[in-house]
N, C-alpha and C. Protein backbone atom coordinates (compact mmCIF):
# COMPACT_ATOMS: atom_id res chain seq x y z
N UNK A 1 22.27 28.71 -59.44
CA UNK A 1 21.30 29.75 -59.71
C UNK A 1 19.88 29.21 -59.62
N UNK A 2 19.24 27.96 -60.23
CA UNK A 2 18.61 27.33 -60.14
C UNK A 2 17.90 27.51 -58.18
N UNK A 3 18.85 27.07 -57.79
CA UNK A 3 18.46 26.54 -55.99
C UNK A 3 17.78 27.75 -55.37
N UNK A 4 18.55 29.09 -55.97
CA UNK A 4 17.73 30.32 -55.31
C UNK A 4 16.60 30.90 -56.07
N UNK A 5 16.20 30.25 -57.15
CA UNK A 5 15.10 30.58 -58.20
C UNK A 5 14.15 29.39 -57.26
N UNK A 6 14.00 28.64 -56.75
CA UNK A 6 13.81 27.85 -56.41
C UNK A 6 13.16 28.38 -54.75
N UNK A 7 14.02 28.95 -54.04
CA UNK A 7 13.69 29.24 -52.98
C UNK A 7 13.07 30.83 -52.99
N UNK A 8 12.99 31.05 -53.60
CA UNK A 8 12.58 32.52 -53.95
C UNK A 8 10.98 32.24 -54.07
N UNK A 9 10.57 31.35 -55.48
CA UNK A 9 9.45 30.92 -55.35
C UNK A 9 8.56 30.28 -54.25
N UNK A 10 9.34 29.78 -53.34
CA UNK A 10 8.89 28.73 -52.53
C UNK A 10 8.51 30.23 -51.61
N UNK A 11 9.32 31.16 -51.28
CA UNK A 11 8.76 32.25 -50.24
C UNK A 11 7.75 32.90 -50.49
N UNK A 12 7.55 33.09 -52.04
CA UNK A 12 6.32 33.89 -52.29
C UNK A 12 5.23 32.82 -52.35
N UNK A 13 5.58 31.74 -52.41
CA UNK A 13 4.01 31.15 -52.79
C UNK A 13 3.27 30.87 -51.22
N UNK A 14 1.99 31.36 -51.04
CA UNK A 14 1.53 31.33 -49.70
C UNK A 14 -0.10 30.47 -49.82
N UNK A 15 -0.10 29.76 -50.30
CA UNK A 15 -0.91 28.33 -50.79
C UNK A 15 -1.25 27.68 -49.51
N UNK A 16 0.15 27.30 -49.01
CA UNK A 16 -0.08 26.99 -47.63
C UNK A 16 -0.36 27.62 -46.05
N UNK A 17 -0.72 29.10 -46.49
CA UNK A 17 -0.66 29.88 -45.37
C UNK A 17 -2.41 30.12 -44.79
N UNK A 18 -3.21 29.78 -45.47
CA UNK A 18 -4.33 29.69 -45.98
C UNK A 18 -4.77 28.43 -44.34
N UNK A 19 -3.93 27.33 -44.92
CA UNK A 19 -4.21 26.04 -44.12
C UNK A 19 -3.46 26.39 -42.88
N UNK A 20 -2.56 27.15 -42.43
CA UNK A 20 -1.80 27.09 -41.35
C UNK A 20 -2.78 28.09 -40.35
N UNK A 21 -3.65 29.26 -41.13
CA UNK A 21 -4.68 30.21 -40.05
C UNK A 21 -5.51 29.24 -39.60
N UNK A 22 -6.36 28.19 -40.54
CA UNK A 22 -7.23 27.59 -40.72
C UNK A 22 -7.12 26.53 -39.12
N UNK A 23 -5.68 26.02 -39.32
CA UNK A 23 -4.71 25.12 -38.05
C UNK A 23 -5.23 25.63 -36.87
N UNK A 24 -4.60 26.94 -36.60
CA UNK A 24 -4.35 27.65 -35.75
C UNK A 24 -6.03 28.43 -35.00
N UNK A 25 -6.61 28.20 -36.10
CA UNK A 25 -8.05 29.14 -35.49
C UNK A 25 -8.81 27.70 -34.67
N UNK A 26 -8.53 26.48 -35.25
CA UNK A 26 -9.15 25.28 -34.83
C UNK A 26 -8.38 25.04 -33.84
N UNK A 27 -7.48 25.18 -33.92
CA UNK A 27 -6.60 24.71 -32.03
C UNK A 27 -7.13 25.68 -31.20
N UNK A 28 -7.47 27.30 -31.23
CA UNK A 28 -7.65 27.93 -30.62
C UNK A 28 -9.60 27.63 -29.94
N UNK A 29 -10.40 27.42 -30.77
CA UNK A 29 -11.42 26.68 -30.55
C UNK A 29 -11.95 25.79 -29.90
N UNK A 30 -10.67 24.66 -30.12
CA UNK A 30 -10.59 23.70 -29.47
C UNK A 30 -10.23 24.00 -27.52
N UNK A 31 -9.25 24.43 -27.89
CA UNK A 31 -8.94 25.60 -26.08
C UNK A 31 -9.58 26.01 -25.50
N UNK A 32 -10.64 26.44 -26.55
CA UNK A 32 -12.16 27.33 -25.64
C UNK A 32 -12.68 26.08 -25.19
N UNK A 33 -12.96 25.09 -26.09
CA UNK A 33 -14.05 23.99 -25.52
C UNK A 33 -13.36 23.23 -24.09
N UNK A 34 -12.15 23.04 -24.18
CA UNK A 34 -11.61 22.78 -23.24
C UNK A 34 -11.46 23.28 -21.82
N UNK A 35 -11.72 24.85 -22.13
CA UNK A 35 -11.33 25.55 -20.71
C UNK A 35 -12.68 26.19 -20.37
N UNK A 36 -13.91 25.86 -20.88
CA UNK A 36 -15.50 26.03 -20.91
C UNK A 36 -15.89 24.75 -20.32
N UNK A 37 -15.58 23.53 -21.24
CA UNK A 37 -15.91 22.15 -19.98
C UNK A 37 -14.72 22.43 -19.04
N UNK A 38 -13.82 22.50 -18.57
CA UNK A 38 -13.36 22.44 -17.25
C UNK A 38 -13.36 23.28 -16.27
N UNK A 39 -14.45 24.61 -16.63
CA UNK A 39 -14.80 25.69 -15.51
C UNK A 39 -16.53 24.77 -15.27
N UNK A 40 -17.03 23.84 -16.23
CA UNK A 40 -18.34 23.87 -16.10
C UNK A 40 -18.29 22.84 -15.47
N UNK A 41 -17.71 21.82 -15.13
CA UNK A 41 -17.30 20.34 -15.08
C UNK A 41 -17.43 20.35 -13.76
N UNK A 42 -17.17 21.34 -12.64
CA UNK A 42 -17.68 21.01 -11.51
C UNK A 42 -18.88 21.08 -11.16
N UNK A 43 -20.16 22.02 -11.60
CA UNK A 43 -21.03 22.52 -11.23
C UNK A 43 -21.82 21.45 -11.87
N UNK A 44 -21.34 20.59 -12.75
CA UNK A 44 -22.14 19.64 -13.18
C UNK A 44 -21.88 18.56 -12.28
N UNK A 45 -21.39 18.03 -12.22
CA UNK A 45 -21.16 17.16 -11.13
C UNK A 45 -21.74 17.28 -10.19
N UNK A 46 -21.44 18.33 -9.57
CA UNK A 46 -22.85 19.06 -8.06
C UNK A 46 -23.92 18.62 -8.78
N UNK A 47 -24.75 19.17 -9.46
CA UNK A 47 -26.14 19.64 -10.12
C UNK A 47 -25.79 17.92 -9.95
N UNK A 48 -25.51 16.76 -10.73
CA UNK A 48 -26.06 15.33 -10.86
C UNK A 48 -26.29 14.68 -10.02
N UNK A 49 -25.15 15.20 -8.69
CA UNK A 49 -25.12 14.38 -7.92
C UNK A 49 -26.48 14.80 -7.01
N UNK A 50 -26.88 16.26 -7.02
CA UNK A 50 -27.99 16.20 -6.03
C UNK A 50 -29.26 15.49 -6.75
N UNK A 51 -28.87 15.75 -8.33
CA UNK A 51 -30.58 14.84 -9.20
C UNK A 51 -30.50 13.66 -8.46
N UNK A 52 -29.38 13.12 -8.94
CA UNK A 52 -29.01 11.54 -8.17
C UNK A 52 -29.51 11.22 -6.81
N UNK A 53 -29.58 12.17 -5.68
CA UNK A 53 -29.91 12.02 -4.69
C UNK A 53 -31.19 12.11 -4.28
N UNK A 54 -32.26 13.24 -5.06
CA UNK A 54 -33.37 13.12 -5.38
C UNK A 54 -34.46 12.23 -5.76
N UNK A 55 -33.69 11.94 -6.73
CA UNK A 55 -34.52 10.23 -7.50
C UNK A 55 -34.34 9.35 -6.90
N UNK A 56 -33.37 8.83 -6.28
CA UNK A 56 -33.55 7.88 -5.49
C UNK A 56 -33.88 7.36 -4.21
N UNK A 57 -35.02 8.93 -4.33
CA UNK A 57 -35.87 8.98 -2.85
C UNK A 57 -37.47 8.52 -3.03
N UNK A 58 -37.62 8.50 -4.51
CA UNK A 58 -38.76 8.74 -5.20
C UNK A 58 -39.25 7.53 -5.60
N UNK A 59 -40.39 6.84 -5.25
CA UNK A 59 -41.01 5.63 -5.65
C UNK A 59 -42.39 5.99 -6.90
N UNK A 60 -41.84 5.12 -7.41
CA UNK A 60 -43.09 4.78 -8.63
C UNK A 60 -44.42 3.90 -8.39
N UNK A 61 -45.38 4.35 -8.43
CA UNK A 61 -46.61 3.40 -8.37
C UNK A 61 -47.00 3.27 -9.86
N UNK A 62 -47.24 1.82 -9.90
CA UNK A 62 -47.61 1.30 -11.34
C UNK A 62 -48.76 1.22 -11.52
N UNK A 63 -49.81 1.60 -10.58
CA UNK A 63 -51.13 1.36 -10.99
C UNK A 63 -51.51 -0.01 -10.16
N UNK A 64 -51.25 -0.82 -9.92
CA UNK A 64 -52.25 -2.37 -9.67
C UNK A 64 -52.08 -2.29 -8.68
């Protein structure tokens, strides 16, 4: 009798359900950041590589 007094409590108590949205909203977050850098991740690469190609057309005079 004990074991189902036992599991009875354990179903109603939702203590931990709190931390499992909490889980679940941060993985989902995390997904965004993931699939936001990897739509952006090419266009950056373009965009550096032409800075890259730019600047190193470009000479500095120091003055003397």
């Amino acid at each position: 009798m004990k074991l189902f007094a036992l599991v009875k409590k354990f179903r109603a108590d939702e203590a931990g359900a709190v931390t499992v949205d909490w889980v679940v909203l941060t993985a989902a977050v995390v997904a965004l950041g993931f699939a936001a850098m990897n739509t952006v991740s090419g266009g950056i690469s373009t965009a550096a590589t032409s800075i890259s190609t730019a600047v190193s057309g470009v000479t500095v005079s120091t003055g003397q």
